[in-house]
Protein backbone atom coordinates (compact mmCIF):
# COMPACT_ATOMS: atom_id res chain seq x y z
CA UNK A 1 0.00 0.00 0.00
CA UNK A 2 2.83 2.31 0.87
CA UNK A 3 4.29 1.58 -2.51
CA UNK A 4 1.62 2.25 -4.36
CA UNK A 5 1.20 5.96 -2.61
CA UNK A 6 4.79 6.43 -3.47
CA UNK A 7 4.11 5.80 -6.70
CA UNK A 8 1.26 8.17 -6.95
CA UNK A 9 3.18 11.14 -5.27
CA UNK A 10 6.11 10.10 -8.39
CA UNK A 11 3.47 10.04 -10.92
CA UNK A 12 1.91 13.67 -9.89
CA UNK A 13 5.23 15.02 -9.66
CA UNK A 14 6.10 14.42 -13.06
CA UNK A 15 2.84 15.19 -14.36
CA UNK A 16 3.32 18.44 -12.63
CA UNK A 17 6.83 19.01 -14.44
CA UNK A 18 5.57 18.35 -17.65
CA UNK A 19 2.99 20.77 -17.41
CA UNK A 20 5.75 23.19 -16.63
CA UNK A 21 7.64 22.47 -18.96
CA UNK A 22 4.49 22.44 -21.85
CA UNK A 23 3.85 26.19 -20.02
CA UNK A 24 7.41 27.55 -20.58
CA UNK A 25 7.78 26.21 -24.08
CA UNK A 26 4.55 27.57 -24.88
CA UNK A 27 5.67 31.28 -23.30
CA UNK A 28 8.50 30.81 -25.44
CA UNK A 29 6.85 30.34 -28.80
CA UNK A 30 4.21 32.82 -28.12
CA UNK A 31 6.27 35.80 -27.61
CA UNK A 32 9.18 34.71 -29.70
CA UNK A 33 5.92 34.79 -32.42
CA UNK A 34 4.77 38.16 -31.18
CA UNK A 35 7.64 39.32 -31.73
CA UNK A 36 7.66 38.65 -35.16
CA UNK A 37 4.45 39.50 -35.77
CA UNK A 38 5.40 43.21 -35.19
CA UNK A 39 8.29 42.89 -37.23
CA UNK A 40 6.01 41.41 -40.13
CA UNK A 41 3.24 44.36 -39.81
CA UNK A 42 6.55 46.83 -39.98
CA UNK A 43 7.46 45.28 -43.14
CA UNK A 44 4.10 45.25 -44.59
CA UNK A 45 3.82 48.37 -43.69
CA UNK A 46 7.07 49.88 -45.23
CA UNK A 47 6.30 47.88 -47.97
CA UNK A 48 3.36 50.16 -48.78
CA UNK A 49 5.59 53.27 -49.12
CA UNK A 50 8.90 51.91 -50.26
CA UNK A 51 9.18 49.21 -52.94
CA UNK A 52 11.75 46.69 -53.16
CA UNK A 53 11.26 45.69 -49.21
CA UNK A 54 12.17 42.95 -48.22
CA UNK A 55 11.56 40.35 -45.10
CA UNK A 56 14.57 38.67 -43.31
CA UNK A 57 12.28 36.83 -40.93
CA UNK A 58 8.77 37.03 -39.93
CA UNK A 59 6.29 35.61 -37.02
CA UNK A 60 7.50 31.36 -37.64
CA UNK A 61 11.29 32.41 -37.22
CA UNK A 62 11.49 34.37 -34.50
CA UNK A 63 8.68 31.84 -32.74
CA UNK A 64 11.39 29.35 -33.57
CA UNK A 65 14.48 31.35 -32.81
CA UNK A 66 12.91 31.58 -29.47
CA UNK A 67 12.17 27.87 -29.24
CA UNK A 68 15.66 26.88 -29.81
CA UNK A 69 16.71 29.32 -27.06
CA UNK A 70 14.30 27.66 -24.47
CA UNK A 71 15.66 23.77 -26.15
CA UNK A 72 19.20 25.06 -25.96
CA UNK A 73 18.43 26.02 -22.15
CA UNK A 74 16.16 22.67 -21.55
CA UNK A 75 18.78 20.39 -23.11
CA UNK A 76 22.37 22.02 -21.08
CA UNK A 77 22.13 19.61 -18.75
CA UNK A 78 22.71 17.02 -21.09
CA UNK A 79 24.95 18.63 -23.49
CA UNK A 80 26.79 21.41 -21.73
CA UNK A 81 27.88 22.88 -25.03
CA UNK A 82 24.71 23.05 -27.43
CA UNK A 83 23.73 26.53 -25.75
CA UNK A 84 27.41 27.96 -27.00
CA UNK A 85 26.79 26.08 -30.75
CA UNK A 86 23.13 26.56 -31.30
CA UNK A 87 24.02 30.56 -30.35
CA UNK A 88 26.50 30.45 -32.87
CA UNK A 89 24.65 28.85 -35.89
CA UNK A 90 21.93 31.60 -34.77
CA UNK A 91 24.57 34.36 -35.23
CA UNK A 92 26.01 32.87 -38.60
CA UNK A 93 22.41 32.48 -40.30
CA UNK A 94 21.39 35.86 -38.94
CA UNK A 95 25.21 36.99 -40.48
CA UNK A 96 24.24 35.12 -43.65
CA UNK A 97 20.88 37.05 -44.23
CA UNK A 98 22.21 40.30 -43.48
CA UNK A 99 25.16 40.14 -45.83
CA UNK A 100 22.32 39.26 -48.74
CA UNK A 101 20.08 42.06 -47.71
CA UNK A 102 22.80 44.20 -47.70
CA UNK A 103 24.53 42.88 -51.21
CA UNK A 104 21.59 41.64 -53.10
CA UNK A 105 18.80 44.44 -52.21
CA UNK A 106 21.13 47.19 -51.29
CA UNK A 107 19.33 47.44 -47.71
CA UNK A 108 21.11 48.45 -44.14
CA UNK A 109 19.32 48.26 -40.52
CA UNK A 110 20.03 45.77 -38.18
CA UNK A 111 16.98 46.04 -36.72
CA UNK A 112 15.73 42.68 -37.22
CA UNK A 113 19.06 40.71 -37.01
CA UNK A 114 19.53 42.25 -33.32
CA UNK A 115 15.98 41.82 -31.68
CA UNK A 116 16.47 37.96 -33.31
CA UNK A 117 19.36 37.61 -31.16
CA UNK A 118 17.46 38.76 -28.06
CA UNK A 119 14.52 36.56 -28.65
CA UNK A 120 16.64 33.52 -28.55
CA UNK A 121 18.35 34.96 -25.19
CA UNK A 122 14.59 35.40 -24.23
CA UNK A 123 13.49 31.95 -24.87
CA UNK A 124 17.18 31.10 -22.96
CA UNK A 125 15.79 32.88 -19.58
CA UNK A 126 12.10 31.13 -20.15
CA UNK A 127 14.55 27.69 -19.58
CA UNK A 128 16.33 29.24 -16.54
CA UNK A 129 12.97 29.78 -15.16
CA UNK A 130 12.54 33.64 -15.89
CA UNK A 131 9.71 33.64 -17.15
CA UNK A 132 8.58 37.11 -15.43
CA UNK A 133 11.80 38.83 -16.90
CA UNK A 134 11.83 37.59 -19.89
CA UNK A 135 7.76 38.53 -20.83
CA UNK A 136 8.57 41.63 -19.29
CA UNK A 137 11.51 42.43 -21.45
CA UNK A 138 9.89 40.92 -24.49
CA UNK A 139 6.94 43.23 -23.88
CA UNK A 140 9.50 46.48 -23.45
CA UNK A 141 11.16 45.05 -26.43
CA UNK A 142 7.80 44.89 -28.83
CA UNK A 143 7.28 48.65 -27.60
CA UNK A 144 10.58 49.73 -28.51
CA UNK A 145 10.18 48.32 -31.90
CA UNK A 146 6.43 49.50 -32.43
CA UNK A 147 7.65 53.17 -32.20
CA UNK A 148 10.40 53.63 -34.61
CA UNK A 149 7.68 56.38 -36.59
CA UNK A 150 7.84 58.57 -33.42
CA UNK A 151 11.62 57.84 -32.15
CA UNK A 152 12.30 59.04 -35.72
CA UNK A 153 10.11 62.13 -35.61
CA UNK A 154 11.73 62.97 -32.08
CA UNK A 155 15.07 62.29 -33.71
CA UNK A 156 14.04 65.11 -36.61
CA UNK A 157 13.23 67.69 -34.35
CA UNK A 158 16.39 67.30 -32.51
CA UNK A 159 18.80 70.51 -32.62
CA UNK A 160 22.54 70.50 -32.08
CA UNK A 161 21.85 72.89 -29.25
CA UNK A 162 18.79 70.49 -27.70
CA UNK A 163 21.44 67.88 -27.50
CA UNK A 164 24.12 70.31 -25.92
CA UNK A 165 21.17 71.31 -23.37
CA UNK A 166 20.45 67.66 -22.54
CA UNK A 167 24.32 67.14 -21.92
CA UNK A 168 24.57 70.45 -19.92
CA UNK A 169 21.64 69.38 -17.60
CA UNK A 170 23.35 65.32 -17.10
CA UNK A 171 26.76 67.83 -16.19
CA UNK A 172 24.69 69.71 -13.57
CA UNK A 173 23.23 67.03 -12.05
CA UNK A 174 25.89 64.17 -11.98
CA UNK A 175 29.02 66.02 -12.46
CA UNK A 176 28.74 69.24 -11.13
CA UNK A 177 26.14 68.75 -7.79
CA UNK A 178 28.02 66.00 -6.03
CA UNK A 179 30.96 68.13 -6.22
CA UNK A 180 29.71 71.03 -4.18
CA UNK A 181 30.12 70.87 -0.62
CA UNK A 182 26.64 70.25 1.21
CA UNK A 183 27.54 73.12 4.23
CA UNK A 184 27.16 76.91 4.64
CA UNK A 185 31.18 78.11 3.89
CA UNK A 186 30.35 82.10 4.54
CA UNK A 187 30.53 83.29 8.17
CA UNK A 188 27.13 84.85 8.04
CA UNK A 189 25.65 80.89 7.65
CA UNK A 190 23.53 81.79 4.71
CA UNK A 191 25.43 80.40 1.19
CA UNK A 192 24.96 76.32 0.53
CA UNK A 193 26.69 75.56 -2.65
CA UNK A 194 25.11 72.24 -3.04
CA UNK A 195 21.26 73.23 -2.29
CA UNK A 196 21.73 76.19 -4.03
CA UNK A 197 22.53 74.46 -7.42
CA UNK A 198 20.22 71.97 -6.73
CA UNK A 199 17.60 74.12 -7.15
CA UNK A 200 18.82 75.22 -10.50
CA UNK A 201 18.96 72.05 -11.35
CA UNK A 202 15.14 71.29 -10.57
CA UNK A 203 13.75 74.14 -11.79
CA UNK A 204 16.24 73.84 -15.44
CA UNK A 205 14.69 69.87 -15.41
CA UNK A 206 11.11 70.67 -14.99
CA UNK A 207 11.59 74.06 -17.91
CA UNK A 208 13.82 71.22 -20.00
CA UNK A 209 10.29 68.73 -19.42
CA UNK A 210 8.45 71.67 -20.37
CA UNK A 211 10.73 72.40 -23.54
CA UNK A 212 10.59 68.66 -25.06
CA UNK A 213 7.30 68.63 -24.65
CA UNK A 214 6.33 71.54 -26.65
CA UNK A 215 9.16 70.44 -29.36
CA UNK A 216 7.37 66.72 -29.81
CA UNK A 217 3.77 68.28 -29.40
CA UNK A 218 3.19 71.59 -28.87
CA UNK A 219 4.25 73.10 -32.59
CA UNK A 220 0.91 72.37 -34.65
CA UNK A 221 -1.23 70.77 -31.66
CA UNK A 222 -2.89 74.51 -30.73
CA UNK A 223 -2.38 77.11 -28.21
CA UNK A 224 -3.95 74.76 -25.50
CA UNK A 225 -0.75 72.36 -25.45
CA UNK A 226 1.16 75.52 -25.87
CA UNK A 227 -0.07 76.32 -22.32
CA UNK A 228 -0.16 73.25 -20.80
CA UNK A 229 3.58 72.47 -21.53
CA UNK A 230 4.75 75.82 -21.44
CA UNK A 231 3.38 76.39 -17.77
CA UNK A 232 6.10 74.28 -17.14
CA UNK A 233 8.73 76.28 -18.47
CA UNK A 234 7.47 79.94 -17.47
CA UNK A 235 3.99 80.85 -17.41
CA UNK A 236 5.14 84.50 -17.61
CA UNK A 237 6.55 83.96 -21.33
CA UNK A 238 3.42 82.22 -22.65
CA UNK A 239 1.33 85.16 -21.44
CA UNK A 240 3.84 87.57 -23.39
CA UNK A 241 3.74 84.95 -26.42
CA UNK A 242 0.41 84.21 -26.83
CA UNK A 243 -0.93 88.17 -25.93
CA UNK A 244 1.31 89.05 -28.68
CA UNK A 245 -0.12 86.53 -30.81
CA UNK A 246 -3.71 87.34 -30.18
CA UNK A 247 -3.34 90.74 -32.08
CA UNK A 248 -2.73 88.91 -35.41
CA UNK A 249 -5.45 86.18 -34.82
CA UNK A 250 -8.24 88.39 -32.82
CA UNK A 251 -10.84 86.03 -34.11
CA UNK A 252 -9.04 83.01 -31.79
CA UNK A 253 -9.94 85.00 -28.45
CA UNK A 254 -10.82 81.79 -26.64
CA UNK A 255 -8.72 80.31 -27.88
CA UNK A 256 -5.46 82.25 -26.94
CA UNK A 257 -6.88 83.11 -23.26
CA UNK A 258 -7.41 79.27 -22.82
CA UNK A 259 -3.88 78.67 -23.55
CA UNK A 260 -2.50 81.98 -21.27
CA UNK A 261 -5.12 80.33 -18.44
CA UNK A 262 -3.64 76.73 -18.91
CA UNK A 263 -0.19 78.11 -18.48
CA UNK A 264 -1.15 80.14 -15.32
CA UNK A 265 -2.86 76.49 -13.70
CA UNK A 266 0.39 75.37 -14.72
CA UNK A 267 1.74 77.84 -12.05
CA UNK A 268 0.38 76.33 -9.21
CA UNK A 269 0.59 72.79 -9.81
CA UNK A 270 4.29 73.86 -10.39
CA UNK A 271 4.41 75.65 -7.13
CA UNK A 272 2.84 72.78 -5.23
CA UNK A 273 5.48 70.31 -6.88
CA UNK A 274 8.44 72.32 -5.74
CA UNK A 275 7.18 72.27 -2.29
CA UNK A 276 6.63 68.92 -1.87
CA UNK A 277 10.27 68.12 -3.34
CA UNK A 278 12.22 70.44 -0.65
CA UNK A 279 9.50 70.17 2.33
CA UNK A 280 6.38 68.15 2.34
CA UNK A 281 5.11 69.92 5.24
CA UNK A 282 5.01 73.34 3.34
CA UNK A 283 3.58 70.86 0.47
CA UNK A 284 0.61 69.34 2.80
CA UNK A 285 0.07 73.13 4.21
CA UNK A 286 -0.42 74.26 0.15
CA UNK A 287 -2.06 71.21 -1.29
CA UNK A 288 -6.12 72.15 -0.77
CA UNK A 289 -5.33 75.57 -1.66
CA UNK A 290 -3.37 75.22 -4.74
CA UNK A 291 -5.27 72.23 -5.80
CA UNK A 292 -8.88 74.54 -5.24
CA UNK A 293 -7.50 77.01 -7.29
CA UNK A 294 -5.91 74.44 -10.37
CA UNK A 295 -9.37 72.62 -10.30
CA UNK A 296 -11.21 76.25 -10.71
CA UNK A 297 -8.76 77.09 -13.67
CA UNK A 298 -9.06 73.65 -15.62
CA UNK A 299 -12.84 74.49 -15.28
CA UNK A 300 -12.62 77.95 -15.93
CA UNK A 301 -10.32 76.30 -19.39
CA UNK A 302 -12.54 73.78 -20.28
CA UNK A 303 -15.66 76.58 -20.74
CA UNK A 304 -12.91 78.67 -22.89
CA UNK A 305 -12.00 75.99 -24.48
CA UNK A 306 -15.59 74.93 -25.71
CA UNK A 307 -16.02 77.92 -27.04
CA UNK A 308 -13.17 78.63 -28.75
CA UNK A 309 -12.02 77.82 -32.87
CA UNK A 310 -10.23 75.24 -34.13
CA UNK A 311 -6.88 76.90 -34.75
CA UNK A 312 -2.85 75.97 -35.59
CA UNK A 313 -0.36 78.24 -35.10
CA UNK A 314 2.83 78.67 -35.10
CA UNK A 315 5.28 78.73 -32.16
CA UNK A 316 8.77 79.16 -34.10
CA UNK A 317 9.44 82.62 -33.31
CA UNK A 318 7.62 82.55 -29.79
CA UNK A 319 9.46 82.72 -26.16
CA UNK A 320 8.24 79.55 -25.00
CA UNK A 321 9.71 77.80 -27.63
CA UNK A 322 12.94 79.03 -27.35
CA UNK A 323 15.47 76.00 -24.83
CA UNK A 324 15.28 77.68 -21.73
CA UNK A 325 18.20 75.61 -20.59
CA UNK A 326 20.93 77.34 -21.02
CA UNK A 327 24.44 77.78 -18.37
CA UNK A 328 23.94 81.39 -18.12
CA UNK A 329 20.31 80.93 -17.08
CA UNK A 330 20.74 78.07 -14.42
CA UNK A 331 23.73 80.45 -12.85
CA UNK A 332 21.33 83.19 -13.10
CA UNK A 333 18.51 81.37 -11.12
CA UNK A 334 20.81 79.58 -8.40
CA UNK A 335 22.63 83.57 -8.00
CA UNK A 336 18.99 84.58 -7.50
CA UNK A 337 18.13 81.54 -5.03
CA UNK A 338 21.25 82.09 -3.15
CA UNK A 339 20.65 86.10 -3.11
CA UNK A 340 16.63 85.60 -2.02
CA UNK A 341 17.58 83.01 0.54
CA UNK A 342 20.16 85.20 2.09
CA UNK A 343 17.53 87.91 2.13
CA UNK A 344 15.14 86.43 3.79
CA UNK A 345 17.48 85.13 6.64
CA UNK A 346 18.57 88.98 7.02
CA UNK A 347 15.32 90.31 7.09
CA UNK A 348 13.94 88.08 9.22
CA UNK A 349 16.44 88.48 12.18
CA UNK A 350 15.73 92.52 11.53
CA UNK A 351 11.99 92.50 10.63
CA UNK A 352 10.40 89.25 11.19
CA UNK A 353 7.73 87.59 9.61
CA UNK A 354 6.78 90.80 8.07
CA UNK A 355 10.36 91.54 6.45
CA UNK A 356 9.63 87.68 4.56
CA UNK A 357 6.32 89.12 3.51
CA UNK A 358 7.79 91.80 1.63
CA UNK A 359 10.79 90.04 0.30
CA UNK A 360 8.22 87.30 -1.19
CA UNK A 361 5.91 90.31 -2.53
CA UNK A 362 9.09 91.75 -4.51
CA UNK A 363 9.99 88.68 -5.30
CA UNK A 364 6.65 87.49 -6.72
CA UNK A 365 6.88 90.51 -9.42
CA UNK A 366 9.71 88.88 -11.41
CA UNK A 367 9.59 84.80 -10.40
CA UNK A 368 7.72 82.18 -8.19
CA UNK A 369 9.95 79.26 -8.37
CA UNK A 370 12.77 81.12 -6.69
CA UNK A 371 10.98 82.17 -3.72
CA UNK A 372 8.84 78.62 -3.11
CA UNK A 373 12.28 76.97 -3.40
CA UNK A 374 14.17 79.23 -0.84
CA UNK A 375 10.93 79.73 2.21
CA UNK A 376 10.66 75.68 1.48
CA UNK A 377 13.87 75.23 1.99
CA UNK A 378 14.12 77.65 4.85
CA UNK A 379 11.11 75.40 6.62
CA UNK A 380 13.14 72.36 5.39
CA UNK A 381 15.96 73.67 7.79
CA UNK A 382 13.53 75.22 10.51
CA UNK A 383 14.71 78.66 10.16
CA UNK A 384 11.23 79.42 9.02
CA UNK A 385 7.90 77.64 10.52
CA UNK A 386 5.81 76.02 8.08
CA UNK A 387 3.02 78.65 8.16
CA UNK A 388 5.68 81.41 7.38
CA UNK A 389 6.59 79.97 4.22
CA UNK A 390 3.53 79.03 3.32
CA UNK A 391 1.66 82.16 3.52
CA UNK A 392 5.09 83.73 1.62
CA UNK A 393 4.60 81.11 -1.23
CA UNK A 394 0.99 82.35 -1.58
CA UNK A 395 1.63 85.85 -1.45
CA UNK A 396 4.72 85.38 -4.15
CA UNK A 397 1.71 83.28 -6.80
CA UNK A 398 -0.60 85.72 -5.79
CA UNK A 399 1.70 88.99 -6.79
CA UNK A 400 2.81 87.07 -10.05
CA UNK A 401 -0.96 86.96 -10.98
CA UNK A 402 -0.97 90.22 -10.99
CA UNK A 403 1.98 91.04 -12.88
CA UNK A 404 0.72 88.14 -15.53
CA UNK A 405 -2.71 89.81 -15.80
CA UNK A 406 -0.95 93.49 -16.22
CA UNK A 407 0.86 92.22 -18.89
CA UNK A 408 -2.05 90.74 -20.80
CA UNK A 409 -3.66 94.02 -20.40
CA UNK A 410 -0.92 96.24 -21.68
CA UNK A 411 0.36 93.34 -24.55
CA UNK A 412 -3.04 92.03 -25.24
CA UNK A 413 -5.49 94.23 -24.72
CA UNK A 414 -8.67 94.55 -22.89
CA UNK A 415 -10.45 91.96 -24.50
CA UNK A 416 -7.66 89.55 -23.96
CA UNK A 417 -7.39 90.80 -20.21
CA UNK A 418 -10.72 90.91 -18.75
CA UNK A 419 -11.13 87.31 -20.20
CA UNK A 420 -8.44 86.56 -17.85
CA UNK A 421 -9.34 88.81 -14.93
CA UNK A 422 -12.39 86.42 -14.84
CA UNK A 423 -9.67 83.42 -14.31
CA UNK A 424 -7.52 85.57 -12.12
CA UNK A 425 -10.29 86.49 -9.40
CA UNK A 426 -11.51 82.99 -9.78
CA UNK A 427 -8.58 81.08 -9.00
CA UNK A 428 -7.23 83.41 -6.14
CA UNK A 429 -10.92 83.32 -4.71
CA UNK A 430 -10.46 79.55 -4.70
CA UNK A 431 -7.23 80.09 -3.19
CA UNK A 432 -8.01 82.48 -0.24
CA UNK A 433 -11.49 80.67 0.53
CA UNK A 434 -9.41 77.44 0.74
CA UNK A 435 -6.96 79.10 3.12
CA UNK A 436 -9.66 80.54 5.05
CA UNK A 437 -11.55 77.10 5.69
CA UNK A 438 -8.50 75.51 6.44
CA UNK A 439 -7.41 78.04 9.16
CA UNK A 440 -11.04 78.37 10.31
CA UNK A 441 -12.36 74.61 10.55
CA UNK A 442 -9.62 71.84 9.54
């Protein structure tokens, strides 16, 4: 009787391993054949716009290039060396059919040859038991392949000095940060190299974010997108871009104060971001406020926005599309960091909290980010409480309002500006009534 159970438990057991084994080689024949498929619908898809394409290998061979991976895995504990040689003969007949496409049909890429060698490596890890990885990087794979149309069109729109501005922000973060000393060095206690270039390094990522955006999207997808993304670089310069727009497309008044309104929403979810990366308690005291007054202005954008025209234009010559990162400009913005948080440590041993008031009022006529960074970073180090800097940070966005709105008015024109007074009073309203519940019943 014993025997017999211990012949049952033997039996399951390999029924159980051959049902794992059926499941991996399956997994590796399915996406090695997915795989293909995509490279298949590329072809048939170039073939439609450029004759004289041709297919190395389609759905079957990379289904089986994959199979022989998971075999070659399966089989290495009997024959140590067939992963090495079945690798090899992979190589050679992938070798082989490049050498013809590129002799016979005059065709380069390597497109196909390459993401043939990783499926068999896939259908490899699918014999080790990675199953997980290797969907997941056959998956990433597939999507990498799929968007060669876009990757291209990024590729177009690339400038020499868009690469130079994507090395100069890597330097600043990697090279030139975790050099700086992370200490005050000045006797007074008030200069920090390192946080002070940090936070010309977030503010010139979040503009650079901004930037790429616009370049992939923002060029002939309207003055909405214009706003969105371009809140993100300076909501200042797409209220002086788009007012001076509106006087050579007056009929698109909806239109361009939707876009000026996006960009000033922009501004607060900006604010609240930079916050919550230096202090989340300045962050947590900000969030129903800010988000009460972004909610207001996507509303406030959405009724523009239905009643606006379908319009293009054209954002070559404009401010916001213009790289805003630049050396000169991230020294500029750390200078004015270091010389606003400097400020407000002098005037508050002299004046107190209402010496910060004014120094964020001033400061909210030219910038925002500057002053959030430095009274979050003064909470950060509790030379400020949390309330201080947070009332500062709301005086700052509420000045810069202003200033955005005067400059509508004098670029724009009344039509232009009392569209966005109406956004103006609606999202401060939303901004002091959140305030005032939160101070009066939370």
């Amino acid at each position: 009787m014993q025997k017999t159970n211990a012949t049952k438990k033997v039996e399951k057991k390999d029924e159980m391993m051959d049902y794992m084994i059926l499941k991996s080689l399956l997994t590796a024949v399915i996406l090695g054949f997915a795989i293909g498929l995509q490279r298949t619908m590329q072809q048939i898809y170039s073939s439609e716009k450029e004759a004289g394409s041709i297919s190395i290998a389609g759905s079957r061979t990379f289904a089986l290039i994959s199979l022989s991976g998971f075999l070659s895995g399966w089989l290495a504990k009997f024959i140590p060396q067939i992963i090495i040689l079945v690798a090899l003969s992979v190589v050679l007949l992938l070798a082989i059919s490049y050498y013809v496409k590129t002799t016979q049909f005059k065709k380069m890429g390597m497109t196909t040859q390459v993401a043939a060698i990783v499926t068999y490596l896939l259908g490899l890890m699918i014999a080790f038991h990675l199953d997980r990885y290797a969907i997941f990087t056959g998956v990433l794979m597939i999507v990498l392949l799929e968007i060669k149309p876009r990757l291209k069109r990024i590729e177009h729109n690339i400038s020499p000095s868009d690469l130079n501005a994507s090395i100069l922000l890597l330097a600043m973060t990697f090279l030139v940060l975790p050099m700086l000393p992370d200490r005050m060095i000045d006797p007074y206690h008030l200069f920090n190299p390192y946080k002070t270039w940090l936070m010309a390094v977030i503010i010139a990522a979040i503009s650079f974010v901004g930037y790429v955006a616009i370049k992939i999207l923002g060029n002939k997808r309207g003055v909405l997108l214009t706003g969105l993304f371009g809140g993100l670089i300076s909501s200042t310069a797409v209220s002086i871009s788009l007012s001076k727009m509106y006087l050579e497309q007056k009929e698109f008044l909806n239109n361009f104060a939707a876009g000026i309104a996006m960009a000033s929403t922009l501004m607060y979810l900006r604010v609240l971001l930079e916050a919550f990366v230096i202090d989340i308690n300045v962050a947590k005291a900000l969030f129903f406020p800010y988000i009460a007054a972004s909610l207001s202005g996507l509303a406030y954008v959405y009724i523009l926005y239905r009643h606006s025209h379908t319009g293009v234009i054209d954002m070559k010559n404009s401010e916001v599309s213009k790289n805003p990162l630049q050396l000169s400009e991230a020294i500029k913005f750390g200078l004015l960091f270091g010389i606003i948080y400097g400020a407000i440590t002098l005037v508050q041993d002299h004046y107190g909290e209402i010496g910060v008031y004014i120094i964020s009022l001033l400061s909210g006529i030219t910038d925002v980010d500057a002053i959030t960074l430095s009274l979050s970073e003064l909470s950060s180090d509790q030379k400020l409480s949390v309330t201080v800097s947070s009332v500062g940070i709301v005086i700052a966005s509420a000045t810069n309002s202003f200033v955005k709105l005067g400059i509508v008015f004098w670029i724009g024109g009344k039509a232009l500006g009392w569209k966005l007074t109406i956004f103006y009073l609606l999202t401060l309203s939303m901004l002091g009534g959140a305030i005032w519940i939160e101070q009066s019943y939370l």
